[in-house]
N, C-alpha and C. Protein backbone atom coordinates (compact mmCIF):
# COMPACT_ATOMS: atom_id res chain seq x y z
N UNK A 1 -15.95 7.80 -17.45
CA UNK A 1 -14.91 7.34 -16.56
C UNK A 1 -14.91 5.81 -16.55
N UNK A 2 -13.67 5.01 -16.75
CA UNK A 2 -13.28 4.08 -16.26
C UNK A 2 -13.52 3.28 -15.46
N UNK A 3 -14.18 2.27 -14.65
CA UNK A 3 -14.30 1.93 -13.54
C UNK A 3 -13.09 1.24 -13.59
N UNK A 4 -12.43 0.84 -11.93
CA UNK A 4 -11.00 0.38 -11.83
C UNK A 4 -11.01 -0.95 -11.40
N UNK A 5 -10.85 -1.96 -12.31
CA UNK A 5 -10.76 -3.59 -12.06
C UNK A 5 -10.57 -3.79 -10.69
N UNK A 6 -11.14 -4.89 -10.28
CA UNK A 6 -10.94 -5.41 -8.72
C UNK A 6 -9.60 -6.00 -8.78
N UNK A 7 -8.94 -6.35 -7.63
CA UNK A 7 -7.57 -6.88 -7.75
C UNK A 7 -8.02 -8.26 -7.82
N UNK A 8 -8.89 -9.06 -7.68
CA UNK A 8 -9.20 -10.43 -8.06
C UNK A 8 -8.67 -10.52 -9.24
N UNK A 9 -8.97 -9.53 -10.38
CA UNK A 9 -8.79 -10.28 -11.79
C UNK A 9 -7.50 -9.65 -12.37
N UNK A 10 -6.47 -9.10 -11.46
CA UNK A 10 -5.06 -8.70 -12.14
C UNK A 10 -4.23 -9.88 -11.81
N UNK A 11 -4.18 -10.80 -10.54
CA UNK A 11 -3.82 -11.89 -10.47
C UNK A 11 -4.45 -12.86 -10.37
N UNK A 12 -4.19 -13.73 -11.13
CA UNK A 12 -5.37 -15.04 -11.92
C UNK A 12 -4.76 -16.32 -11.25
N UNK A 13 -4.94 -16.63 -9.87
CA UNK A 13 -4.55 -17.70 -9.35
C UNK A 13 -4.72 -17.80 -7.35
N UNK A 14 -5.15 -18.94 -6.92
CA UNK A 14 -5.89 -18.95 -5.99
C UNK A 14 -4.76 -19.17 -4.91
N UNK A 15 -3.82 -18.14 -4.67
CA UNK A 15 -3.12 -17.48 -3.74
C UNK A 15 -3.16 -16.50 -3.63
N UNK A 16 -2.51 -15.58 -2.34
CA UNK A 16 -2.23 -14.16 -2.00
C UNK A 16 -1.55 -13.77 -3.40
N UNK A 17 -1.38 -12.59 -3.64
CA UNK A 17 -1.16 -11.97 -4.74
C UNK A 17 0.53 -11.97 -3.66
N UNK A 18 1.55 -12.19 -4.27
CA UNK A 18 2.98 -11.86 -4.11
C UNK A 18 3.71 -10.63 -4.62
N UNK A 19 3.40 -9.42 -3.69
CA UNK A 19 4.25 -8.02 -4.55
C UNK A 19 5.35 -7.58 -4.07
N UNK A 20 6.65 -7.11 -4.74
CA UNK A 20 8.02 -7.26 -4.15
C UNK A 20 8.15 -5.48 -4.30
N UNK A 21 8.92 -4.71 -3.70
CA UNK A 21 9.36 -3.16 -3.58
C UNK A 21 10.69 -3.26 -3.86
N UNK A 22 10.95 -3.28 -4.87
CA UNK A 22 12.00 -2.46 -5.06
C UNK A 22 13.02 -0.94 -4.94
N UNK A 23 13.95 -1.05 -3.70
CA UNK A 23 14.42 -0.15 -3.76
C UNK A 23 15.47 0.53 -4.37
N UNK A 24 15.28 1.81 -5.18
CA UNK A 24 15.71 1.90 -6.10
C UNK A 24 17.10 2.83 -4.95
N UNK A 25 18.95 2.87 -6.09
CA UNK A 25 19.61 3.37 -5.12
C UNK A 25 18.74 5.05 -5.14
N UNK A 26 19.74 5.61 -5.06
CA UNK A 26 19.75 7.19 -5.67
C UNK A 26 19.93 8.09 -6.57
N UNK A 27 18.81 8.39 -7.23
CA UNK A 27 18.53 8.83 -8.86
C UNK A 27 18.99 10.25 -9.06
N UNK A 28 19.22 10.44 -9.86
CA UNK A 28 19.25 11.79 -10.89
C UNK A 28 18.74 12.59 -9.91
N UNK A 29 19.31 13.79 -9.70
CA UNK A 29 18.94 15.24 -9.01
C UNK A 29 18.75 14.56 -7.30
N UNK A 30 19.38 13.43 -6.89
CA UNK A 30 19.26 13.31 -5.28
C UNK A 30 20.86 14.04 -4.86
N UNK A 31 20.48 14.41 -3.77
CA UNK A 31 22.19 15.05 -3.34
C UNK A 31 22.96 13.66 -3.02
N UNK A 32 22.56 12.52 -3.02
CA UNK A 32 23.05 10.92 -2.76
C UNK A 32 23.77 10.28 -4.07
N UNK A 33 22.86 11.25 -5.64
CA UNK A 33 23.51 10.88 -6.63
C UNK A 33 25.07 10.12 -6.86
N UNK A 34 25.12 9.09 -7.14
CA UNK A 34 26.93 8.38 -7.59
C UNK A 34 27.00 8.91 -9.10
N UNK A 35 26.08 9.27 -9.97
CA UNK A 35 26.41 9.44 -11.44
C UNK A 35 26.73 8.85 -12.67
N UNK A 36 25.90 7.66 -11.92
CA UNK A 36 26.18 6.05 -12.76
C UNK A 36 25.29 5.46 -12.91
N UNK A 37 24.07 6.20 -13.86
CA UNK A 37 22.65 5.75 -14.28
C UNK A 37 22.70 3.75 -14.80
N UNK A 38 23.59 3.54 -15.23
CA UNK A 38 23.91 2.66 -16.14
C UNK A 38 23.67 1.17 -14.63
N UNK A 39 24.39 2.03 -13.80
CA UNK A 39 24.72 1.32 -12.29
C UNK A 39 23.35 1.06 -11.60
N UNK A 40 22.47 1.94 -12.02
CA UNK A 40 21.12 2.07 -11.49
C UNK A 40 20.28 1.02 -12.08
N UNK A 41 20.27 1.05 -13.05
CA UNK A 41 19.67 0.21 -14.05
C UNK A 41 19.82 -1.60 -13.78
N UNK A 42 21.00 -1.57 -13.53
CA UNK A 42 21.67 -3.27 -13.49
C UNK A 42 20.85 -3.53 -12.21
N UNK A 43 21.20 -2.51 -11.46
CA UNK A 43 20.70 -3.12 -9.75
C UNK A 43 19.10 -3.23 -10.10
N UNK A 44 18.47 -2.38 -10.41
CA UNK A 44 16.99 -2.88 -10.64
C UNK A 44 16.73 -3.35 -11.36
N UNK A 45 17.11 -4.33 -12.57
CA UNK A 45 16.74 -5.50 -13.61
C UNK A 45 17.47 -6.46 -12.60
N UNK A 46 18.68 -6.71 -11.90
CA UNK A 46 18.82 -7.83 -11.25
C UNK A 46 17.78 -8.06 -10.05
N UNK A 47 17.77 -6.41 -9.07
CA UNK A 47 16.57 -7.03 -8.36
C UNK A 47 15.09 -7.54 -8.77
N UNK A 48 14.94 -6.78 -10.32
CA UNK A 48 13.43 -7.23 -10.43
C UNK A 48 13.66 -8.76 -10.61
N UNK A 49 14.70 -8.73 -11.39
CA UNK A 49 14.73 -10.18 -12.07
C UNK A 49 14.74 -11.84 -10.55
N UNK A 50 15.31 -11.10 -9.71
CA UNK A 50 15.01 -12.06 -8.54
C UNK A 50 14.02 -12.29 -7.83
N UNK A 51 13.32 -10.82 -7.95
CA UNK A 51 11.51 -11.21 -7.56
C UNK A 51 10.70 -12.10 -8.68
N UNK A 52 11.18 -11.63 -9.91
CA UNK A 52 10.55 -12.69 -10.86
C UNK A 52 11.17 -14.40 -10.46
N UNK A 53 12.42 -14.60 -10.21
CA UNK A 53 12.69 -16.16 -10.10
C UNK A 53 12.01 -16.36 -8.49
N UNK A 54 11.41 -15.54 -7.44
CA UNK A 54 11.37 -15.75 -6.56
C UNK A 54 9.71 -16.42 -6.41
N UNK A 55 8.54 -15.52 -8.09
CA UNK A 55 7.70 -15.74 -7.85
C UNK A 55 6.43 -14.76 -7.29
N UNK A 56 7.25 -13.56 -7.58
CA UNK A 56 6.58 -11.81 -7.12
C UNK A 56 5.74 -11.81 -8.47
N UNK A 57 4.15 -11.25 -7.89
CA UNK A 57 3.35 -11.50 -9.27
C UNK A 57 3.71 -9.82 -9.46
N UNK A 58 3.99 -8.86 -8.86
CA UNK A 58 4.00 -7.68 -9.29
C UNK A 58 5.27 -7.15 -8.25
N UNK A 59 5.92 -5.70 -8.71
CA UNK A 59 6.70 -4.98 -8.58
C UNK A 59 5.99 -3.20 -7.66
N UNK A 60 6.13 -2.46 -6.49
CA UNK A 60 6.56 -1.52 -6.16
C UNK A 60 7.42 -0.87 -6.63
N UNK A 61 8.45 0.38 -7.09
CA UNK A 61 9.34 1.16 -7.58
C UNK A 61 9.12 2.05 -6.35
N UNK A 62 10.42 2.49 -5.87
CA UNK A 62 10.13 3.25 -5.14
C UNK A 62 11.82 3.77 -4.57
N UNK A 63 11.62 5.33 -4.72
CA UNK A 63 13.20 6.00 -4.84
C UNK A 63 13.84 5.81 -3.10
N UNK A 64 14.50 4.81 -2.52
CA UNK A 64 14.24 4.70 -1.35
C UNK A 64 15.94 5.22 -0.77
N UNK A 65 16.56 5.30 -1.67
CA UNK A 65 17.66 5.91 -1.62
C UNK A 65 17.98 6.94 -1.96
N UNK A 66 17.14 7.74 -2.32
CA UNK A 66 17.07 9.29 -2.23
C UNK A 66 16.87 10.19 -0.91
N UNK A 67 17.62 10.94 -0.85
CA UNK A 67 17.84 11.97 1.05
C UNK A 67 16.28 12.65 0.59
N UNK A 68 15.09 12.79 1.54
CA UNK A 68 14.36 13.88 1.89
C UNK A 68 15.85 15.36 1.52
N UNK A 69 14.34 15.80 0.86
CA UNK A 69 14.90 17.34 0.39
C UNK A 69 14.22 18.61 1.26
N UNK A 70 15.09 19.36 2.05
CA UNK A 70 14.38 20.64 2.55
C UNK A 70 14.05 21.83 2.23
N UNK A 71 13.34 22.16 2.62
CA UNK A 71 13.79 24.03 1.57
C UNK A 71 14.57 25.06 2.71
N UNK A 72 15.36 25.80 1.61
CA UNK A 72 16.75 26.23 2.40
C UNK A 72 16.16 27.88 3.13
């Protein structure tokens, strides 16, 4: 087994580590689906891309626009 690097040495610089969440809209198989993967895509390369000019050493993903699903 692996041992799992300390977070000291994934960011190499003597500040707080800066991590941004991206919320993603609503993906494939959400009942929220629009059907415009292409649409999905732009919004999260522009948002990543503004945490990168902002200075975010790392990225969250996270489906935050997807409805909780129940069972029927």
């Amino acid at each position: 087994m692996v041992a799992a690097a300390p977070w000291s040495s994934l960011f190499a610089h003597d500040r707080p580590a800066l991590i941004g969440v991206l919320h993603l809209p609503p993906l494939p198989g959400s009942p929220r689906w629009q059907g415009d993967f292409e649409a999905v895509r732009r919004f999260a390369l522009a948002d990543a891309a503004a945490y990168l000019a902002g200075g975010a050493d790392g990225l969250v993903v996270e489906n935050f626009g997807d409805a909780p699903f129940f069972a029927s």
